[in-house]
C-alpha atoms as a PDB file:
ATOM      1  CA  UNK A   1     -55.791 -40.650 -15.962  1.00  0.00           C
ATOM      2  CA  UNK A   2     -58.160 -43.556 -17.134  1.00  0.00           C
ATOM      3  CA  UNK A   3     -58.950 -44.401 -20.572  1.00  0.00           C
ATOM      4  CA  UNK A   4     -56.965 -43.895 -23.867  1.00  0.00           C
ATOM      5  CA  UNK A   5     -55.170 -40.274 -24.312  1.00  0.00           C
ATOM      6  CA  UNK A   6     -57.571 -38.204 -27.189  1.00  0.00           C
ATOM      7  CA  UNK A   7     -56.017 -36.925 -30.173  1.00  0.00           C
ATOM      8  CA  UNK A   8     -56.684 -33.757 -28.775  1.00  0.00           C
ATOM      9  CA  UNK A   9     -53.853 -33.915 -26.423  1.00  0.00           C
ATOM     10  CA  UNK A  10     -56.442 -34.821 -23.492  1.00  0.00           C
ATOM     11  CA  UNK A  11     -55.004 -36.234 -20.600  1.00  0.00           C
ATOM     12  CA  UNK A  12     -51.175 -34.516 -22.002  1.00  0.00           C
ATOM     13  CA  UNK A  13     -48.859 -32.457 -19.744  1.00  0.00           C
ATOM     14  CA  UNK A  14     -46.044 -30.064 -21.312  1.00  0.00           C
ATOM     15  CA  UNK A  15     -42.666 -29.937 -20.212  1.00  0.00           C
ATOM     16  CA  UNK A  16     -40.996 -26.506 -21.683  1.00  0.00           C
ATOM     17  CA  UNK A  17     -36.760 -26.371 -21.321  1.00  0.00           C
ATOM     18  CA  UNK A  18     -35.922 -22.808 -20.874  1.00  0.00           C
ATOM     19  CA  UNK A  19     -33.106 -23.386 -18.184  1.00  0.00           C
ATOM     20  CA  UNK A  20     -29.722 -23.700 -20.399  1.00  0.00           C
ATOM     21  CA  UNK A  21     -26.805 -21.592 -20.509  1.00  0.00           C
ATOM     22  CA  UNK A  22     -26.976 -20.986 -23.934  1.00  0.00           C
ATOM     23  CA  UNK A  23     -22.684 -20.939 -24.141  1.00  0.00           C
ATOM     24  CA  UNK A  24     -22.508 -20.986 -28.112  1.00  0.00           C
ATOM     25  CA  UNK A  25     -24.623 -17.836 -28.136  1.00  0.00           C
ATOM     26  CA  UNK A  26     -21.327 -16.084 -27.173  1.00  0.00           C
ATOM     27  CA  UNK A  27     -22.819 -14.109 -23.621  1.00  0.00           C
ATOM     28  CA  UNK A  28     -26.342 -13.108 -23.867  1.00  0.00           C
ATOM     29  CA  UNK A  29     -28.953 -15.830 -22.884  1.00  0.00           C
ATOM     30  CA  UNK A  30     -30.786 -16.709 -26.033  1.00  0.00           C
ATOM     31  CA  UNK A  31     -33.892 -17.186 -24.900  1.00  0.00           C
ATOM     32  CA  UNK A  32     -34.548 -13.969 -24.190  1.00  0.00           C
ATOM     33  CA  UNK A  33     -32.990 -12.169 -27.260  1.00  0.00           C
ATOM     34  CA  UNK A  34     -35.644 -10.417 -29.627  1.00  0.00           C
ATOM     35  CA  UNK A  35     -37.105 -12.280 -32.445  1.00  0.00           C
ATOM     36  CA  UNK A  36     -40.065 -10.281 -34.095  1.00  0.00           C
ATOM     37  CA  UNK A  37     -40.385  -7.609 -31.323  1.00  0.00           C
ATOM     38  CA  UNK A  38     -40.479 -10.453 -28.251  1.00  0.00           C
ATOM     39  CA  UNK A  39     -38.668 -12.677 -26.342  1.00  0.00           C
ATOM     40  CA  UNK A  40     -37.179 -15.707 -28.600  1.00  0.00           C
ATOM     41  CA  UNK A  41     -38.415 -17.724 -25.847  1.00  0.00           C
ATOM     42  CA  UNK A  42     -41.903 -16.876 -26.510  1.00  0.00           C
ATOM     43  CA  UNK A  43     -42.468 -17.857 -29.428  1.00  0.00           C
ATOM     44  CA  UNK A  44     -41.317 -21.792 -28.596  1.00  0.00           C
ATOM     45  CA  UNK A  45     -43.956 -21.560 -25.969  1.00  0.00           C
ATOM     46  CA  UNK A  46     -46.995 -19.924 -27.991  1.00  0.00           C
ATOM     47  CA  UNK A  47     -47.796 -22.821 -29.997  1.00  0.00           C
ATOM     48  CA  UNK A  48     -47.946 -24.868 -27.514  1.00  0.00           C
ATOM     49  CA  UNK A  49     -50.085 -23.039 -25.079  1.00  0.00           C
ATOM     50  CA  UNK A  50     -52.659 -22.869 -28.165  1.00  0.00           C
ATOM     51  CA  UNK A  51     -52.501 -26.317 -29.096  1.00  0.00           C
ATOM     52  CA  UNK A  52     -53.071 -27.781 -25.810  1.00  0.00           C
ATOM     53  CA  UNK A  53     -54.696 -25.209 -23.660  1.00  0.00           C
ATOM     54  CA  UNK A  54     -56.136 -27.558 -21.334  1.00  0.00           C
ATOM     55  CA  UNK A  55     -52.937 -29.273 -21.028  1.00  0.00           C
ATOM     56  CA  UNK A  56     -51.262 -28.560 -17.551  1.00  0.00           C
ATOM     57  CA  UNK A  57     -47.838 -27.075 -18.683  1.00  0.00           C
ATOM     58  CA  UNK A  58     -44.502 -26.615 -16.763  1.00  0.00           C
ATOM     59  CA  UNK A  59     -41.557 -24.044 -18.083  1.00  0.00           C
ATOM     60  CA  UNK A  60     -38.054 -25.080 -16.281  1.00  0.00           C
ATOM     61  CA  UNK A  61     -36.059 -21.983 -15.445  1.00  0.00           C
ATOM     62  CA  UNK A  62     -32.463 -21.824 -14.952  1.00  0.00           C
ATOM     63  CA  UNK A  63     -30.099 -18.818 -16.484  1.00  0.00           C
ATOM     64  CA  UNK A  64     -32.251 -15.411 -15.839  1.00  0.00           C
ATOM     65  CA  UNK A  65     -35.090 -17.331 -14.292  1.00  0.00           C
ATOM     66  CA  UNK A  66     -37.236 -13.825 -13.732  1.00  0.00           C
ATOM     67  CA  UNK A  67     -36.405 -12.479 -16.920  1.00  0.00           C
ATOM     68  CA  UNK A  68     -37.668 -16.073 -18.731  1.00  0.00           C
ATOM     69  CA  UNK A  69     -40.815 -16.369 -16.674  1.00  0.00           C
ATOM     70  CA  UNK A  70     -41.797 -12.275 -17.400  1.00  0.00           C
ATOM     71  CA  UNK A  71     -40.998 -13.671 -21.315  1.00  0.00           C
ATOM     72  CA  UNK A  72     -43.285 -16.044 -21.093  1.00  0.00           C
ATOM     73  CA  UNK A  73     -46.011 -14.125 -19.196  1.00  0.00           C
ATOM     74  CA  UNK A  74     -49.792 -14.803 -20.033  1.00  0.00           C
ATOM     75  CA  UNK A  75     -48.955 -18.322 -21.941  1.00  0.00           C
ATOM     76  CA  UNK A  76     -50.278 -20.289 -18.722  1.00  0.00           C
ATOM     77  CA  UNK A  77     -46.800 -21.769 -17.696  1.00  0.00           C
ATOM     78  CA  UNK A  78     -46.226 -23.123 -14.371  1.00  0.00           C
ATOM     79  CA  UNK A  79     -42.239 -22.057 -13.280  1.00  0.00           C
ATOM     80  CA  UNK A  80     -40.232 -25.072 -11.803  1.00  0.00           C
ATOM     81  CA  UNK A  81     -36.427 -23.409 -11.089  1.00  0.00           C
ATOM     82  CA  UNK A  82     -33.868 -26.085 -11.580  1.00  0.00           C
ATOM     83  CA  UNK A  83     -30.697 -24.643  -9.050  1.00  0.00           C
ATOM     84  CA  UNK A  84     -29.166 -27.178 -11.022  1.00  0.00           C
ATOM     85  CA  UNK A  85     -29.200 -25.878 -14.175  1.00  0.00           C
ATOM     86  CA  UNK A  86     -25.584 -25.816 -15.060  1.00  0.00           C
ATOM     87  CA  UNK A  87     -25.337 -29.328 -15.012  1.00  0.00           C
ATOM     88  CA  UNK A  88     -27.348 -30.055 -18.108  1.00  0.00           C
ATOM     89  CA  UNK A  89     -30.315 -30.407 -19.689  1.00  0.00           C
ATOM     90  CA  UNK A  90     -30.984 -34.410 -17.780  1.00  0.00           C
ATOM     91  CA  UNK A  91     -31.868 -32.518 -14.887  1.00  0.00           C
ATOM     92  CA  UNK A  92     -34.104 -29.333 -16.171  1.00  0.00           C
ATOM     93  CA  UNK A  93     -35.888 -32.269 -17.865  1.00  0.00           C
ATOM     94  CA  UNK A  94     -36.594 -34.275 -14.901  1.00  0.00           C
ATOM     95  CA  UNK A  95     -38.054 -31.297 -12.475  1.00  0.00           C
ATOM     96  CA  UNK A  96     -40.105 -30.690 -15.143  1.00  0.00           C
ATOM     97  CA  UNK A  97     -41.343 -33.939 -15.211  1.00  0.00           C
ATOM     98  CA  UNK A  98     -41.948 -34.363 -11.335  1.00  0.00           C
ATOM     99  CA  UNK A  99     -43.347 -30.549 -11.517  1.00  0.00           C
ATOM    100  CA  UNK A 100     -46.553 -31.937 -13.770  1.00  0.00           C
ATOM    101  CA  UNK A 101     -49.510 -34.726 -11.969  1.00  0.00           C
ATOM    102  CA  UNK A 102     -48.308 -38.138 -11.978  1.00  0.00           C
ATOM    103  CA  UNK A 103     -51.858 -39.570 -13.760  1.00  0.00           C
ATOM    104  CA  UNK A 104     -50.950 -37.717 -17.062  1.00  0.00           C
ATOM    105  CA  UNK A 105     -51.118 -40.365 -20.271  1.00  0.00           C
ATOM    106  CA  UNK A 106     -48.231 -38.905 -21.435  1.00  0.00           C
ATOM    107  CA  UNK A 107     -45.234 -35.781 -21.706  1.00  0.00           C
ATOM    108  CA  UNK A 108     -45.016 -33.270 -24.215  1.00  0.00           C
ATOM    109  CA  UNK A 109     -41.141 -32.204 -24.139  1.00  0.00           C
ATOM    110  CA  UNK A 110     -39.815 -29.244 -26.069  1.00  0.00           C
ATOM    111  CA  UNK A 111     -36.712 -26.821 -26.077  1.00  0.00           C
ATOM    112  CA  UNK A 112     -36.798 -23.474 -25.462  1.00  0.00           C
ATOM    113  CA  UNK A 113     -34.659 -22.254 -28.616  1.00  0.00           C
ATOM    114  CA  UNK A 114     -36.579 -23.697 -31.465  1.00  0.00           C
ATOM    115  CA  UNK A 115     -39.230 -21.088 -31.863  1.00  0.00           C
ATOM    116  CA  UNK A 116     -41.956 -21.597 -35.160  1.00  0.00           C
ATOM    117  CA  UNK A 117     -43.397 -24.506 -34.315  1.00  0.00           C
ATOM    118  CA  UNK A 118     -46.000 -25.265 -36.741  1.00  0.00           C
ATOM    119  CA  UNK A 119     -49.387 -25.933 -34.067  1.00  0.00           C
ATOM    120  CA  UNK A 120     -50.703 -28.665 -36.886  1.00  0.00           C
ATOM    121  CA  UNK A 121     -47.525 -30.421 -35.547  1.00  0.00           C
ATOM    122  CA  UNK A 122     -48.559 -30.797 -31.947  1.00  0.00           C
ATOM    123  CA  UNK A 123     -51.660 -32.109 -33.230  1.00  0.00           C
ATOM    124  CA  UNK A 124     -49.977 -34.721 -35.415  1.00  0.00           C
ATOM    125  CA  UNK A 125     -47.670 -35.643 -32.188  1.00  0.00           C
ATOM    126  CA  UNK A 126     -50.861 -35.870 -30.719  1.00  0.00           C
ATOM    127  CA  UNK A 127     -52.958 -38.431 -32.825  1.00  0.00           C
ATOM    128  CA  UNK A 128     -50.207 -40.368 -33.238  1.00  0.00           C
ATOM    129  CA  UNK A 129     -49.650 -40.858 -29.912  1.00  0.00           C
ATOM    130  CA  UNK A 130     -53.311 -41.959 -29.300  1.00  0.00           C
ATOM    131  CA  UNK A 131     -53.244 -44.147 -32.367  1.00  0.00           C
ATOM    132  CA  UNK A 132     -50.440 -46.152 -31.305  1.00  0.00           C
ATOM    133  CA  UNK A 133     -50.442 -49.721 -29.987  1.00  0.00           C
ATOM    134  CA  UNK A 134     -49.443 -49.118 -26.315  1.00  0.00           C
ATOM    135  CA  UNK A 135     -49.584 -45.088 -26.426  1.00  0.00           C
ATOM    136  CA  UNK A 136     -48.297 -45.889 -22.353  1.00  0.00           C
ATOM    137  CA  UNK A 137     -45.106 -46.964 -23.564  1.00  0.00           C
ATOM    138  CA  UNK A 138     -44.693 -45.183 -26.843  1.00  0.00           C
ATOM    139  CA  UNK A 139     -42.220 -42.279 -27.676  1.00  0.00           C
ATOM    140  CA  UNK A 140     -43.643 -39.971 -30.386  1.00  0.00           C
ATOM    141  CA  UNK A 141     -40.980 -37.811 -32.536  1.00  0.00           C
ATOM    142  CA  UNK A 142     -41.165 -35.383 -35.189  1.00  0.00           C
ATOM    143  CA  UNK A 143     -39.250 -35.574 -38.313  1.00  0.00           C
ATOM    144  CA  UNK A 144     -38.106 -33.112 -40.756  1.00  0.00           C
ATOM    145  CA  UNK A 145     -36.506 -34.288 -43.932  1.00  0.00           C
ATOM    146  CA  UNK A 146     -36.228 -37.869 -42.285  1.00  0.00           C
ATOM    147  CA  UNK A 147     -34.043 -35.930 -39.593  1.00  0.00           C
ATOM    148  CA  UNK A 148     -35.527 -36.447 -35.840  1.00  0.00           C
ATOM    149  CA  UNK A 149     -36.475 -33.000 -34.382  1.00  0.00           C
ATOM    150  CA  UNK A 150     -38.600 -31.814 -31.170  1.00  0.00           C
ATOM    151  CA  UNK A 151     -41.238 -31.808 -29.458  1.00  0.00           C
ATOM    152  CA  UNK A 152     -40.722 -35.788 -28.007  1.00  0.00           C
ATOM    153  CA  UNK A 153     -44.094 -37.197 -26.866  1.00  0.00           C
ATOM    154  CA  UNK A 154     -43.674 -39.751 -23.976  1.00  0.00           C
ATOM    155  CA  UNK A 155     -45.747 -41.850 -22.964  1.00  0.00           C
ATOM    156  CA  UNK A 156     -46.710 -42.315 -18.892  1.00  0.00           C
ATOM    157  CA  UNK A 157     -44.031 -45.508 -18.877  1.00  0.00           C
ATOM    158  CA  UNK A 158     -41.672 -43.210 -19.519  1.00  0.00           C
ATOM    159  CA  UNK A 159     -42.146 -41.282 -16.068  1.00  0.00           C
ATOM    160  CA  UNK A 160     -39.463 -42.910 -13.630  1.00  0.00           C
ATOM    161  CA  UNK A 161     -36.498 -43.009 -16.445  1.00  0.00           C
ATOM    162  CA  UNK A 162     -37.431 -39.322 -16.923  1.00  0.00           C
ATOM    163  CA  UNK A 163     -37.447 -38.668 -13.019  1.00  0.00           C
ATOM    164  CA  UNK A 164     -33.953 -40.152 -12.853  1.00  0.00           C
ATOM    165  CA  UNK A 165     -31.733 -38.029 -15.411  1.00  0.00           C
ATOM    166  CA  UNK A 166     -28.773 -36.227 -14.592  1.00  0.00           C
ATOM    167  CA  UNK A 167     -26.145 -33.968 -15.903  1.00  0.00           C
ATOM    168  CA  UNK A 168     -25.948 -33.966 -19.528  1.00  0.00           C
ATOM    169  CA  UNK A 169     -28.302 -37.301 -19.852  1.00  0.00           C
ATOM    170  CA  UNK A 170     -31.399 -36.302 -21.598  1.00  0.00           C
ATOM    171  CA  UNK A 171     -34.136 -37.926 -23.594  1.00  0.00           C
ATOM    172  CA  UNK A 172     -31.886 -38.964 -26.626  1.00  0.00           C
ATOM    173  CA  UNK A 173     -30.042 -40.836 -24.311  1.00  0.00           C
ATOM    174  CA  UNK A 174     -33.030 -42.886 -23.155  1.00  0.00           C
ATOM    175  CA  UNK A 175     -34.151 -43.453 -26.861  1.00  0.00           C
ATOM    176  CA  UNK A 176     -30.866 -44.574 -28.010  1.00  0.00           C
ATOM    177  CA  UNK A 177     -30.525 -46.878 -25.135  1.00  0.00           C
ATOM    178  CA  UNK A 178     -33.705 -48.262 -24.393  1.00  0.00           C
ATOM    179  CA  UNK A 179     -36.434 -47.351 -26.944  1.00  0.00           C
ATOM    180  CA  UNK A 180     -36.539 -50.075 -29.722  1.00  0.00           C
ATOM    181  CA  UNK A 181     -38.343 -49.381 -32.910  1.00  0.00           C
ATOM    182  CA  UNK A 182     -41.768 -50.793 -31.910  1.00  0.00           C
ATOM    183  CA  UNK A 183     -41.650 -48.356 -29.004  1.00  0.00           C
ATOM    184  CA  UNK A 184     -40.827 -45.254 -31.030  1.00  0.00           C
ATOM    185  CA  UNK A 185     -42.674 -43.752 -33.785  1.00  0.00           C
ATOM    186  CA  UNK A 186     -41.402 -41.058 -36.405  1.00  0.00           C
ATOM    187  CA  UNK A 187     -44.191 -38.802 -37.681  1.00  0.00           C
ATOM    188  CA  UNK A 188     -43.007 -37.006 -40.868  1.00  0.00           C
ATOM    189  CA  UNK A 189     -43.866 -33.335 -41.058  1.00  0.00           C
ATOM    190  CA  UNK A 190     -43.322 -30.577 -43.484  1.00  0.00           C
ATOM    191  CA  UNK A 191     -42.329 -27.881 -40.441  1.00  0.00           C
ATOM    192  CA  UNK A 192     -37.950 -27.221 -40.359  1.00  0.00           C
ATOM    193  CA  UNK A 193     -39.293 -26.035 -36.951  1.00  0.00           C
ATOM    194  CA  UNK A 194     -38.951 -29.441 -35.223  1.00  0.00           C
ATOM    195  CA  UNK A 195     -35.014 -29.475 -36.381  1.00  0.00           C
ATOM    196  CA  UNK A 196     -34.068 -25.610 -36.217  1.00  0.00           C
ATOM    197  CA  UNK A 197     -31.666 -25.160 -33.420  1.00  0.00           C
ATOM    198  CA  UNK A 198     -30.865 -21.681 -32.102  1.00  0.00           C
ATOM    199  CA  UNK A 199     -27.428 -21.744 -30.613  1.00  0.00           C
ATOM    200  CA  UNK A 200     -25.175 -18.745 -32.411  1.00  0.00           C
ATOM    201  CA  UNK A 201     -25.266 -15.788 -33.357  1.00  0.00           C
ATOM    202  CA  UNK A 202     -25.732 -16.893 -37.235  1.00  0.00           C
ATOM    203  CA  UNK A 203     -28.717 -18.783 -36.374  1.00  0.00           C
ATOM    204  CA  UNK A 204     -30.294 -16.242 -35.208  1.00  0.00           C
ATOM    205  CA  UNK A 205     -29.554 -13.726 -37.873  1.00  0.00           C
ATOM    206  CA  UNK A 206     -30.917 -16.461 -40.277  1.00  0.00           C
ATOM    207  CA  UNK A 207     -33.987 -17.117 -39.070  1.00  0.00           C
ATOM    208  CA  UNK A 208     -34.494 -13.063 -38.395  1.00  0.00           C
ATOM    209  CA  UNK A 209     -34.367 -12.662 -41.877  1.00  0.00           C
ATOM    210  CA  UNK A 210     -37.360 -14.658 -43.018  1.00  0.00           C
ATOM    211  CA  UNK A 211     -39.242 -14.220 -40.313  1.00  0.00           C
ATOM    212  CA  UNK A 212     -41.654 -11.734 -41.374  1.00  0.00           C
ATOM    213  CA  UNK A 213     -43.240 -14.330 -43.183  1.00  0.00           C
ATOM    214  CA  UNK A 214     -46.561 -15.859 -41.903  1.00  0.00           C
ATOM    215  CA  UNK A 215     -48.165 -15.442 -38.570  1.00  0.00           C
ATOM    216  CA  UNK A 216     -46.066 -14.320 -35.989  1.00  0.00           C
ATOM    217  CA  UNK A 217     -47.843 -12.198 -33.357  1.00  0.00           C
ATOM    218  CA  UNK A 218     -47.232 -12.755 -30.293  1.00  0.00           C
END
C-alpha cells in the first residue's frame, strides 16, 4: 500500500495465534475454556476486531480448529489452519502472515491466550508505528512495567523473515537476533494485558476472579 501507514491502523493487517496445544493447561485447550460466559479465545480477539475494523484480519487454527473458529464467530476473522500446528508457534505465525495481502504497511501479531487487551493499546501500537522513522522496518512492542508484552507491530520489511519461521522460532527470535534498538520501539502502557499469559490452571482462576470488573461483554 502507498503512502505512510495512519495512526488509525490504515493500511494494518492482524495476525491472531489461536493454533497451540496449550500443554501446561493440563488437557483442555485453553482457548476455548469459559472466561465471563464465552470462549477465552474471544475475548483476545474482540479488541482487536474493534480497534481495527477495517483491518483485514487472519485467526490461525490448529488444536480444535472448528471449535476456535465457532469461538470466534461474528469478529470478522479469516481461518488459515496450520496442519502444522504441533510444531510450534514459528509456523502458525508464518501462515498467518502469507494468509493476509502482501501490500499491507505492516502486521499486527497477537496470542490467543492473553485476553483484556486494553483497545487504547492498539491505538498506541498504532501511532507509534506511523510516527516512527522508517515505520517499513520498525518493530512496535508493548510494555508493561518495563516488561515486553504483545501485540508486536511489524513493519512490511519484516514480511519474508516472518514467511520463513519454523518449529518453535517465533518473533522473539527475530528481535533478539536481528532487530537492533533503532529498529524496535517500546511503547509503555498502563494495561498488565500485554504481559498476562494464560497457560495453567492458576492463571486462569486468577484472572476469573477479577474479572467482573469493567467492560467485558462479549
Amino acid at each position: 500500500m502507498t503512502g505512510p501507514p495512519g495512526g488509525d491502523g490504515a493500511g494494518l493487517g492482524v495476525v491472531l495465534l489461536a493454533a497451540g496445544l496449550g500443554r501446561r493447561m493440563g488437557g483442555p485447550n485453553k482457548l476455548l475454556l469459559d472466561l465471563g460466559g464465552a470462549p477465552l479465545v474471544r475475548h483476545v480477539g474482540k479488541p482487536l476486531a474493534e480497534t481495527l475494523p477495517d483491518a483485514p484480519r487472519v485467526a490461525v487454527t490448529g488444536r480444535d480448529a472448528e471449535a476456535v473458529a465457532e469461538a470466534l464467530a461474528g469478529q470478522g476473522w479469516r481461518m488459515a489452519h496450520n496442519p502444522r500446528y504441533v510444531e510450534g508457534m514459528g509456523r502458525s505465525l508464518a501462515v498467518g502472515v502469507a494468509a493476509l495481502p502482501a501490500d499491507l504497511d505492516g502486521v499486527v501479531v497477537m496470542l490467543g491466550d492473553q485476553p483484556g487487551l486494553a483497545p487504547g493499546t492498539v491505538r498506541c501500537l498504532c501511532a507509534a508505528f506511523a510516527s516512527a522513522p522508517d515505520p517499513t522496518t520498525a518493530i512496535v512492542r508493548p510494555a508493561h512495567h518495563g516488561t515486553e508484552g504483545h501485540p508486536v507491530l511489524w513493519g512490511r520489511a519484516w514480511r519474508p523473515a516472518l514467511l520463513g519461521l519454523e518449529g518453535d522460532q517465533g518473533g522473539r527470535d527475530l528481535i533478539r537476533l536481528h532487530a537492533h534498538a533503532s529498529r524496535l520501539l517500546r511503547v509503555p502502557v498502563d494495561d498488565p494485558a500485554v504481559t498476562r499469559d494464560i497457560d495453567r490452571p492458576e492463571d486462569l482462576a486468577a484472572l476469573r476472579a477479577d474479572w467482573g470488573q469493567g467492560d467485558r461483554t462479549v
